[in-house]
C-alpha atoms as a PDB file:
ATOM      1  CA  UNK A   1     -16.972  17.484 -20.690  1.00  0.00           C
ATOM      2  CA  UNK A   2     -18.753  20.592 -19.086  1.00  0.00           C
ATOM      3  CA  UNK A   3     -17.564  21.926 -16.021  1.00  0.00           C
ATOM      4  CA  UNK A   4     -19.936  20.767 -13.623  1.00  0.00           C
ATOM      5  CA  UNK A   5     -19.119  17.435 -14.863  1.00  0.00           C
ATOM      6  CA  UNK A   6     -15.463  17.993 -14.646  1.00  0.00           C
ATOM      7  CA  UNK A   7     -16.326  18.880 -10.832  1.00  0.00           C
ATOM      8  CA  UNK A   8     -18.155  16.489 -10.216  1.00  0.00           C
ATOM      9  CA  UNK A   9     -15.771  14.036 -11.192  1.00  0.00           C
ATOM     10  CA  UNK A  10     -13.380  16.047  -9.245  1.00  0.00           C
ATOM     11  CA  UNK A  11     -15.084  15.789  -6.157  1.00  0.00           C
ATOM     12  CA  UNK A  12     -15.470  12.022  -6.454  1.00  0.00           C
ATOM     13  CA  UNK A  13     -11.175  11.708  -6.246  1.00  0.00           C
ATOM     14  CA  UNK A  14     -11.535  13.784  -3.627  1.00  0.00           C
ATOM     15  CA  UNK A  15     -13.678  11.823  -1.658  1.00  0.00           C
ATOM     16  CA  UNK A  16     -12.373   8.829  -2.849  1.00  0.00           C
ATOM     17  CA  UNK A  17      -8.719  10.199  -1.117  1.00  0.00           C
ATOM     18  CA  UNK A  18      -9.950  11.224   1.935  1.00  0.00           C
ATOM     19  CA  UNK A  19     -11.034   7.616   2.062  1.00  0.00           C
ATOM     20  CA  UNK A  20      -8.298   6.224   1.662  1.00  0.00           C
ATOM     21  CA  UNK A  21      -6.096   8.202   4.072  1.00  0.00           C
ATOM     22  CA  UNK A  22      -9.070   7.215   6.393  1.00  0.00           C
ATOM     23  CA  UNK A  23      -8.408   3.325   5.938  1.00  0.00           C
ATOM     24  CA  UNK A  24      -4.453   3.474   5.596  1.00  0.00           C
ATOM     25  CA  UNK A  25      -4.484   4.885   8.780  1.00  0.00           C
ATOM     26  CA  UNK A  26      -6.766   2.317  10.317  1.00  0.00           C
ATOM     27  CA  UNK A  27      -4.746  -0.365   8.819  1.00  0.00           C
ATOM     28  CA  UNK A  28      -1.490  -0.321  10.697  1.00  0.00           C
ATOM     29  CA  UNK A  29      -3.743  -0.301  14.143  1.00  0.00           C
ATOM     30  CA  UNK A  30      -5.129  -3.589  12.639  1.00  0.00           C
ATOM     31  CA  UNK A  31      -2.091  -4.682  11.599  1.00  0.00           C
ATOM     32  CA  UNK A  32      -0.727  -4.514  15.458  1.00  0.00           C
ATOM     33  CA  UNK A  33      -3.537  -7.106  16.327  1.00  0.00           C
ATOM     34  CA  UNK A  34      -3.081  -9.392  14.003  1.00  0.00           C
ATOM     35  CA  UNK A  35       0.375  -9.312  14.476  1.00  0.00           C
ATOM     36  CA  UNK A  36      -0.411 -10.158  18.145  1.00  0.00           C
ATOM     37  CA  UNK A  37      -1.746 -14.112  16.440  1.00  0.00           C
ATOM     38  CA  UNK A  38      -0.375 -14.090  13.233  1.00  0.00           C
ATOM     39  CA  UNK A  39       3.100 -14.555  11.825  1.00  0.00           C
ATOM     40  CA  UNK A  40       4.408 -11.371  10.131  1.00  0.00           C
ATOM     41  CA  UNK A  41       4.302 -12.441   6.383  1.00  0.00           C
ATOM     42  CA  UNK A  42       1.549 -15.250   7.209  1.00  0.00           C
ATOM     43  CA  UNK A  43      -0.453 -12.552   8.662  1.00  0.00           C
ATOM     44  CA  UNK A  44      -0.197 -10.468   5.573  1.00  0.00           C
ATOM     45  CA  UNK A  45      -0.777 -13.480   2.738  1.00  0.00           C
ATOM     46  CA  UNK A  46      -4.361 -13.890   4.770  1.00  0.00           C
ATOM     47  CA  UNK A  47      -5.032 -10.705   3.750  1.00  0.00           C
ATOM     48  CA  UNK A  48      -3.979 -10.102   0.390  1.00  0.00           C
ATOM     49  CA  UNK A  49      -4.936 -13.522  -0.797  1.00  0.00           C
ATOM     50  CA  UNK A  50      -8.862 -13.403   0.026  1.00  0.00           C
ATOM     51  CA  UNK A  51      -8.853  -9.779  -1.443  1.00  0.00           C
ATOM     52  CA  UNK A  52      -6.963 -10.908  -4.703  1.00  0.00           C
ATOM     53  CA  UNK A  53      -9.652 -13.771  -5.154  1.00  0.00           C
ATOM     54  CA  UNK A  54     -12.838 -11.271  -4.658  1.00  0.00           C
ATOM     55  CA  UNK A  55     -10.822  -9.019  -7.574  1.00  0.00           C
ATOM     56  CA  UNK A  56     -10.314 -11.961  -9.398  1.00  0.00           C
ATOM     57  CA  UNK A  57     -14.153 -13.039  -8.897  1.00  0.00           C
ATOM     58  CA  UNK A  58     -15.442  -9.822  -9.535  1.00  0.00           C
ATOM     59  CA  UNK A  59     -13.377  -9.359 -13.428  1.00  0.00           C
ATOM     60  CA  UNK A  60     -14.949 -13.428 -14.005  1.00  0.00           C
ATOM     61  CA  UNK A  61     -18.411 -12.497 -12.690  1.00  0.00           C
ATOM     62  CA  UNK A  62     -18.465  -9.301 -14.519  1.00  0.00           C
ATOM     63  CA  UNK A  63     -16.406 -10.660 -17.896  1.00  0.00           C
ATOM     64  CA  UNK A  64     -14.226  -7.969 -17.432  1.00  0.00           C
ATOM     65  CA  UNK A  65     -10.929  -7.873 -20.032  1.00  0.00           C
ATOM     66  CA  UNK A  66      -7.704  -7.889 -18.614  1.00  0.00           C
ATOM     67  CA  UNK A  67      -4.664  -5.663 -19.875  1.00  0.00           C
ATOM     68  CA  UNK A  68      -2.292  -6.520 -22.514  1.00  0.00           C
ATOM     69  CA  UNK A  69      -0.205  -9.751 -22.225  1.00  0.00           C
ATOM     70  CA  UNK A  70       2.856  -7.061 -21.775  1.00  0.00           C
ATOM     71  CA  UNK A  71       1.118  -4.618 -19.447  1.00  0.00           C
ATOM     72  CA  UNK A  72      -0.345  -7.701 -17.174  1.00  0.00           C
ATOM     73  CA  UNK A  73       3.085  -9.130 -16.642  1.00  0.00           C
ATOM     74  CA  UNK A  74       4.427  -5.655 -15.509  1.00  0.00           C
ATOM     75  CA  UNK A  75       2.297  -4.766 -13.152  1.00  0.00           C
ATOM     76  CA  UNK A  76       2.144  -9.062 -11.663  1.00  0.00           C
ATOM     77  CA  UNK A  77       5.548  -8.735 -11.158  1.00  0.00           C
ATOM     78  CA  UNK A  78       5.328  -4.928 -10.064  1.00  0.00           C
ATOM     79  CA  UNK A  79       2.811  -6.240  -7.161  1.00  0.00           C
ATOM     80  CA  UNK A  80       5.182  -9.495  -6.693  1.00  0.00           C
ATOM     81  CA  UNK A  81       7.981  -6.984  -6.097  1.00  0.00           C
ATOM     82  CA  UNK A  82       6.878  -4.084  -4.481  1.00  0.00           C
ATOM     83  CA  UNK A  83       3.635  -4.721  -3.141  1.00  0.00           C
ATOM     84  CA  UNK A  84       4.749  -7.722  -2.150  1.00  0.00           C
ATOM     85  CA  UNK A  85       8.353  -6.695  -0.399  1.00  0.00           C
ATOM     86  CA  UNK A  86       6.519  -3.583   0.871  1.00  0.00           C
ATOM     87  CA  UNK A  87       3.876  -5.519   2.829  1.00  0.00           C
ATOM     88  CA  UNK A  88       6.355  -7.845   4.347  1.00  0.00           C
ATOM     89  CA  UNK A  89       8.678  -4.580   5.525  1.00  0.00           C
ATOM     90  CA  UNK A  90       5.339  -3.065   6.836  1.00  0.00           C
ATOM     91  CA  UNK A  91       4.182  -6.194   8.638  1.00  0.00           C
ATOM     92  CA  UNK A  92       7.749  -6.764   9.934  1.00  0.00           C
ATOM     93  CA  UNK A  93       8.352  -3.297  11.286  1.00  0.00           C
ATOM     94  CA  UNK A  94       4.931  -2.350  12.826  1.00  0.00           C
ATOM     95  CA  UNK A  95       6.117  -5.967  14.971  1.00  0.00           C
ATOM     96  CA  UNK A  96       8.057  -3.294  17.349  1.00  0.00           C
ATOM     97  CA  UNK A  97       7.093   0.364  16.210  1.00  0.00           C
ATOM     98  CA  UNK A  98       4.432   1.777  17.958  1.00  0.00           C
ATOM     99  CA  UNK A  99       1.546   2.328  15.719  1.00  0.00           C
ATOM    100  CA  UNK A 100       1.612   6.763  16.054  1.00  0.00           C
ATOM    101  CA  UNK A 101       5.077   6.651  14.769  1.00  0.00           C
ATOM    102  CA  UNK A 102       4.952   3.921  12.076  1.00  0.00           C
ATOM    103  CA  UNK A 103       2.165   6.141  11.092  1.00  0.00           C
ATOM    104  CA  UNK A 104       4.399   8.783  10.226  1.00  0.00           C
ATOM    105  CA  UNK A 105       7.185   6.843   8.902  1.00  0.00           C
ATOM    106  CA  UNK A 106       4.793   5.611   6.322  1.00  0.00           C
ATOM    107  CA  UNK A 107       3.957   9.143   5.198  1.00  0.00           C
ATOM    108  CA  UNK A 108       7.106   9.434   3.986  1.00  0.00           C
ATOM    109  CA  UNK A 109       5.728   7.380   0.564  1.00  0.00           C
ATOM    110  CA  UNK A 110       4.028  10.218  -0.668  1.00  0.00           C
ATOM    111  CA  UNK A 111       7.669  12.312  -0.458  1.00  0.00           C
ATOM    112  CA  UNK A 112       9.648   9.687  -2.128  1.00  0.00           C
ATOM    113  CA  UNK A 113       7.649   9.736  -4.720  1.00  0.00           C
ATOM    114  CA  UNK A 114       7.774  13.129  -5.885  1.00  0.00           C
ATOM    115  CA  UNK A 115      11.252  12.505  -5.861  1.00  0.00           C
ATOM    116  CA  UNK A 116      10.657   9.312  -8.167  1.00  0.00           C
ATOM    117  CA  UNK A 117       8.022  10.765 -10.661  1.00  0.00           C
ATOM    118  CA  UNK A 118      10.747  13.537 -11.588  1.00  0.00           C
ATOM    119  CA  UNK A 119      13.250  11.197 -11.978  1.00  0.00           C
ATOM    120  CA  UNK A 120      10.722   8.839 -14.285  1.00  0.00           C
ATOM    121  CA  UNK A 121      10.245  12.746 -16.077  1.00  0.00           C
ATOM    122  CA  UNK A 122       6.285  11.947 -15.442  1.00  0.00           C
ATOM    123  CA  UNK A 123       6.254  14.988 -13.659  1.00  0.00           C
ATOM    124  CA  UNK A 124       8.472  18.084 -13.809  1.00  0.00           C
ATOM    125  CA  UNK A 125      10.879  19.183 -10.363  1.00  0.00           C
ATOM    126  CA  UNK A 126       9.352  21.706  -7.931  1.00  0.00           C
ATOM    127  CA  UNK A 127      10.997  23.857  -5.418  1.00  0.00           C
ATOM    128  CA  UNK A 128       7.901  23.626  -3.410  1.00  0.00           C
ATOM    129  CA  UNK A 129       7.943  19.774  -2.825  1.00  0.00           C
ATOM    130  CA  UNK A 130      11.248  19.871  -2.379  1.00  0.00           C
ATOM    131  CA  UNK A 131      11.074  21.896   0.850  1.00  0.00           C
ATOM    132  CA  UNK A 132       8.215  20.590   1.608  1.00  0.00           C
ATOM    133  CA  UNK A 133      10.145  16.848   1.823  1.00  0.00           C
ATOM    134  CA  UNK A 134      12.805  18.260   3.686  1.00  0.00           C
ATOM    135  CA  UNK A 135      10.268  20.085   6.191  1.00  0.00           C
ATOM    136  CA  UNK A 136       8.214  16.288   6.546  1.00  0.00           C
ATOM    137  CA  UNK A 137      11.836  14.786   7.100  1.00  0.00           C
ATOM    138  CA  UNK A 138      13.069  17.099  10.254  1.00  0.00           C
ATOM    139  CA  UNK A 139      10.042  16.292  11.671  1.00  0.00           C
ATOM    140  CA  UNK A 140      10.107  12.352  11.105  1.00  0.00           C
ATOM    141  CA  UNK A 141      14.057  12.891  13.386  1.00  0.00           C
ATOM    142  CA  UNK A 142      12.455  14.997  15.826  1.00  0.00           C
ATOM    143  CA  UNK A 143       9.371  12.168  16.087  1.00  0.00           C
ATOM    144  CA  UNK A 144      12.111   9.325  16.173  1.00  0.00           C
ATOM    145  CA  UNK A 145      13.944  10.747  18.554  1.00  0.00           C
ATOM    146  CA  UNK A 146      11.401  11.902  21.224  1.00  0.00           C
ATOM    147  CA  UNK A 147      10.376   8.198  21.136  1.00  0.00           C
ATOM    148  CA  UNK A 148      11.822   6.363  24.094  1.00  0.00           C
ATOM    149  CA  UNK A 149      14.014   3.743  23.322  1.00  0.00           C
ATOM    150  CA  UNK A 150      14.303   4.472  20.000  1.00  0.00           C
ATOM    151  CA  UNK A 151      17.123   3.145  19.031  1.00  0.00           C
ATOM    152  CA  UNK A 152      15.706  -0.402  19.390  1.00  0.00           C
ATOM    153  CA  UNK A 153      12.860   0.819  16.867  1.00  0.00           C
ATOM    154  CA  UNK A 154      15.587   1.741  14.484  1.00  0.00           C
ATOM    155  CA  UNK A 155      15.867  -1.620  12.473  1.00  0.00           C
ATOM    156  CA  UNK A 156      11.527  -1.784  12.117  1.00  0.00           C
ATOM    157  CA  UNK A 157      11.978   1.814  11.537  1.00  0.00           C
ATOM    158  CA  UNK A 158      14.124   1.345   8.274  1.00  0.00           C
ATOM    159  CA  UNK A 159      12.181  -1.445   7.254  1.00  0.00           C
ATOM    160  CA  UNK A 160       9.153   1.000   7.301  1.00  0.00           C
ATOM    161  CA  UNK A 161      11.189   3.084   5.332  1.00  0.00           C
ATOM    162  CA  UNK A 162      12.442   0.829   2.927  1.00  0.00           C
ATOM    163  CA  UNK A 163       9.077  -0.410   2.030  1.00  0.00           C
ATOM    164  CA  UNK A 164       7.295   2.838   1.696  1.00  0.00           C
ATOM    165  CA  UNK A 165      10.318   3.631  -0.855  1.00  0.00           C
ATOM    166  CA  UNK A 166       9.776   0.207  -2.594  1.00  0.00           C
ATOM    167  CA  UNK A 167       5.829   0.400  -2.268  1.00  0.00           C
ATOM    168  CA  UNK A 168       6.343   4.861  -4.145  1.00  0.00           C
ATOM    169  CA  UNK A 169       7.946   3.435  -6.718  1.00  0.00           C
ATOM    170  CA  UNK A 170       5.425   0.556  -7.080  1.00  0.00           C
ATOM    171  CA  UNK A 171       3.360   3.421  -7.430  1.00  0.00           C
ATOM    172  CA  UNK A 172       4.745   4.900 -10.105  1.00  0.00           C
ATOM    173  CA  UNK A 173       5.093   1.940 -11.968  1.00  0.00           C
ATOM    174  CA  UNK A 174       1.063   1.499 -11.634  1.00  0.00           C
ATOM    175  CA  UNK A 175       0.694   5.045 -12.826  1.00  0.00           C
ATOM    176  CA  UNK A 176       2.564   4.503 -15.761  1.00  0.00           C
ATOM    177  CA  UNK A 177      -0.014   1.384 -16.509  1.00  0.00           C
ATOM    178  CA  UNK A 178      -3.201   2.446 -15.339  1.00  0.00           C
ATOM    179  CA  UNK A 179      -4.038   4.599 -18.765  1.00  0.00           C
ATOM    180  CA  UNK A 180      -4.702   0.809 -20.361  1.00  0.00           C
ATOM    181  CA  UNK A 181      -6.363  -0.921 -16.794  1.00  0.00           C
ATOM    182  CA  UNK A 182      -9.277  -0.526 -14.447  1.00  0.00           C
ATOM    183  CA  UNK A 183      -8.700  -0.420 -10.809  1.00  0.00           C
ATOM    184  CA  UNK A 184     -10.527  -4.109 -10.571  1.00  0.00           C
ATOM    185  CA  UNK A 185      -8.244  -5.978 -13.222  1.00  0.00           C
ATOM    186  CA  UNK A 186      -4.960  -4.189 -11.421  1.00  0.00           C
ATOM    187  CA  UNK A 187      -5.307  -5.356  -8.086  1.00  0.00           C
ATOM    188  CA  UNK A 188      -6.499  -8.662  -9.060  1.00  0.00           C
ATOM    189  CA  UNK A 189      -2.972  -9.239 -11.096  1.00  0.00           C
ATOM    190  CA  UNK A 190      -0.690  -7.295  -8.164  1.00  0.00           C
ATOM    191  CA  UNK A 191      -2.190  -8.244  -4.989  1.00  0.00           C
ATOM    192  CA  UNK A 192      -2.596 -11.917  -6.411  1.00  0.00           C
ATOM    193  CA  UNK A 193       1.511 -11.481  -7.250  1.00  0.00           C
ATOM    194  CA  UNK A 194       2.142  -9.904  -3.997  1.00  0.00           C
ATOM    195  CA  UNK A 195       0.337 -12.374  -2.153  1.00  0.00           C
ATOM    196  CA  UNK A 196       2.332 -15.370  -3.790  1.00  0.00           C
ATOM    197  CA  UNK A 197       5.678 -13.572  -2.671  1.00  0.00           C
ATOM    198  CA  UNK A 198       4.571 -13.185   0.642  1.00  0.00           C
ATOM    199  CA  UNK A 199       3.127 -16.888   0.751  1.00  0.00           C
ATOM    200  CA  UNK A 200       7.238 -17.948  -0.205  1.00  0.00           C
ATOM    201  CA  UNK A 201       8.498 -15.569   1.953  1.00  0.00           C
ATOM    202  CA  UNK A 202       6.142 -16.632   5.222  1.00  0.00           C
ATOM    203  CA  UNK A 203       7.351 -20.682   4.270  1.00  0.00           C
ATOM    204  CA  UNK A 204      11.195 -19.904   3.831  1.00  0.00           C
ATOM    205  CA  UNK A 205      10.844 -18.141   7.206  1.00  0.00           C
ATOM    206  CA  UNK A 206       9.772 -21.002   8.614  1.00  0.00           C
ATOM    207  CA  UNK A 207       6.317 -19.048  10.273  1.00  0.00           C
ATOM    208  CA  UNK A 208       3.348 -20.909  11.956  1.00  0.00           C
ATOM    209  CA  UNK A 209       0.802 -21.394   9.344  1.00  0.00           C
ATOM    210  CA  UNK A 210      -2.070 -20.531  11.919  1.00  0.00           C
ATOM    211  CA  UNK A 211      -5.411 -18.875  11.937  1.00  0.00           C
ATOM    212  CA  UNK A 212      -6.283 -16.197  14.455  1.00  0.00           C
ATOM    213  CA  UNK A 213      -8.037 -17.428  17.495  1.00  0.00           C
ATOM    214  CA  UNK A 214      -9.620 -14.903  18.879  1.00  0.00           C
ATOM    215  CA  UNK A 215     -12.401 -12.793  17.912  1.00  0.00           C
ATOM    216  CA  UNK A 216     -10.281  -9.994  18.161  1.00  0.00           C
ATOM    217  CA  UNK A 217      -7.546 -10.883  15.306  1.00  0.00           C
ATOM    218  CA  UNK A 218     -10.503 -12.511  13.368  1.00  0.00           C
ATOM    219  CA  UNK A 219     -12.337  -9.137  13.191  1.00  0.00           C
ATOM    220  CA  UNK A 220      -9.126  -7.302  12.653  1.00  0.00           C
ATOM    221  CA  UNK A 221      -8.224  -9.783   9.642  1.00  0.00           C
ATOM    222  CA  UNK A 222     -11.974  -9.047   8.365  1.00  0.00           C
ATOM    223  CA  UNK A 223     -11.100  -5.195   8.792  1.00  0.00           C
ATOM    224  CA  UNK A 224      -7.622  -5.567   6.332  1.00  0.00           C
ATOM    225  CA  UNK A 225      -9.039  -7.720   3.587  1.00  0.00           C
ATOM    226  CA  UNK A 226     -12.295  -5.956   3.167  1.00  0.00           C
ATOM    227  CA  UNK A 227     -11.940  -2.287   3.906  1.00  0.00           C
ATOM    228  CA  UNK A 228      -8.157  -1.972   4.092  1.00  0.00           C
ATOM    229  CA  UNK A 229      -7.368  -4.067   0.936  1.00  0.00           C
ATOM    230  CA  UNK A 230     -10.469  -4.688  -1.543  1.00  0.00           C
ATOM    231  CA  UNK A 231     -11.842  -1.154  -0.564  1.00  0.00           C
ATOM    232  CA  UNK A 232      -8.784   1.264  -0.058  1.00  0.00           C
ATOM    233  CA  UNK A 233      -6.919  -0.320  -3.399  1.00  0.00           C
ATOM    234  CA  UNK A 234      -9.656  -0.237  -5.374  1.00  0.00           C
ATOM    235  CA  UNK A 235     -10.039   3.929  -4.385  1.00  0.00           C
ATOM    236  CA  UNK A 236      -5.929   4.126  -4.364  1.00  0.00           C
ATOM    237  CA  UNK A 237      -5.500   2.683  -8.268  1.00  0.00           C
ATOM    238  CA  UNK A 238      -8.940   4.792  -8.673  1.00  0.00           C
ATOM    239  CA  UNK A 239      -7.377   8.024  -7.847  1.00  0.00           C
ATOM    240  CA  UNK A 240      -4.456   7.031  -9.368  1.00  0.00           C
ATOM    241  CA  UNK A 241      -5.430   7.272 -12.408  1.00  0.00           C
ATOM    242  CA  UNK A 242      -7.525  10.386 -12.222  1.00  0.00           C
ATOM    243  CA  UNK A 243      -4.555  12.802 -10.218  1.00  0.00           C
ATOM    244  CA  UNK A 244      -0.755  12.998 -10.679  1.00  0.00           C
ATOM    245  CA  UNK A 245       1.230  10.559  -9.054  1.00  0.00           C
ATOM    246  CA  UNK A 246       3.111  13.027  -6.138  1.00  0.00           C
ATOM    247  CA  UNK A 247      -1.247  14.394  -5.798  1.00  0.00           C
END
């Protein structure tokens, strides 16, 4: 490959990022409104399902392959698991945290999994990061703490937590199987997984099986399965596989 090829590849991921840092951020706004008519793990099965089934369209329509019987089954049940988990902790949490700070709770993934991609020895310990994690962390206390009432945020705030540590190592876990799999046959498998936990989850929880009824939480369900699912995971598993995991 020359290297204006190489750059221009280069600048795709790039661009492809910046995307998706665009729509994550938009998502947990829309997440706030549909939590406003939907059911926390309800709310997030309406979204996951519909995208799954335009993945699962697009690899029929296109006769796309899937992966390996063994690499299918690990990342189904790696969506199942932490896709899945991680969605209902993200829907659950951003119930009560205000949408600025679950914002930066969530940006602790990125941290956790530098700390997870050494420990899977995919990528080798830096000094760097690790100040760097410690620097992001002070400032997640100081953010917690200038937020009034925040100890009643505390229990969405761990959630948040929990599921961006479930959702890094999810991560990894799609690194590790992306050499073998396209972005399209990946989140057909794991959000169709996730979106069957979450189905289970929302009926042992005994949630109103409901469709939003205003135009409002109909455009902001619209919003999470087109953009913020079928878009930003297709550019997520895309630049996955072209930049390091911690990257």
């Amino acid at each position: 490959m020359t290297q204006t090829s190489t750059q221009h590849t280069d600048n795709k991921s790039l661009i492809a990022f910046i995307l998706v840092v665009l729509l994550g951020g938009s998502n947990s706004v829309a997440i706030r409104f549909s939590n406003l008519e939907l059911a926390p793990f309800w709310g997030a099965f309406l979204r996951l399902m519909p995208a799954a089934l335009i993945y699962w369209a697009i690899l029929l329509l296109r006769k796309m392959d899937l992966p390996t019987l063994k690499d299918s089954a690990v990342i189904a049940i790696n969506g199942f698991v932490s896709t899945g988990i991680g969605f209902a902790l993200l829907y659950w949490g951003l119930q009560t945290v205000p949408v600025s700070l679950a914002t930066v709770v969530i940006s602790t993934g990125p941290l956790f999994t530098l700390i997870l991609a050494v420990l899977h020895r995919l990528e080798k310990f830096r000094l760097q990061s690790l100040i760097g994690g410690l620097i992001a962390f002070s400032g997640l206390a100081i953010a917690i703490n200038a937020q009034p009432g925040s100890r009643e945020l505390i229990p969405g705030i761990i959630a948040l937590l929990i599921g961006a540590l479930i959702s890094a190592e999810g991560n990894i876990i799609f690194k590790i199987y992306s050499v073998n799999s396209t972005p399209v046959s990946i989140n057909a498998l794991s959000l169709f997984s996730a979106a069957v936990f979450l189905g289970i989850a929302s009926f042992f929880a005994k949630e109103a099986w409901n469709l939003p009824s205003t135009t409002t939480g109909w455009t902001a369900l619209a919003y999470l399965i087109l953009f913020g699912s079928v878009l930003m995971f297709y550019l997520f598993v895309y630049v996955l596989t072209r930049w390091t995991a911690s990257a």
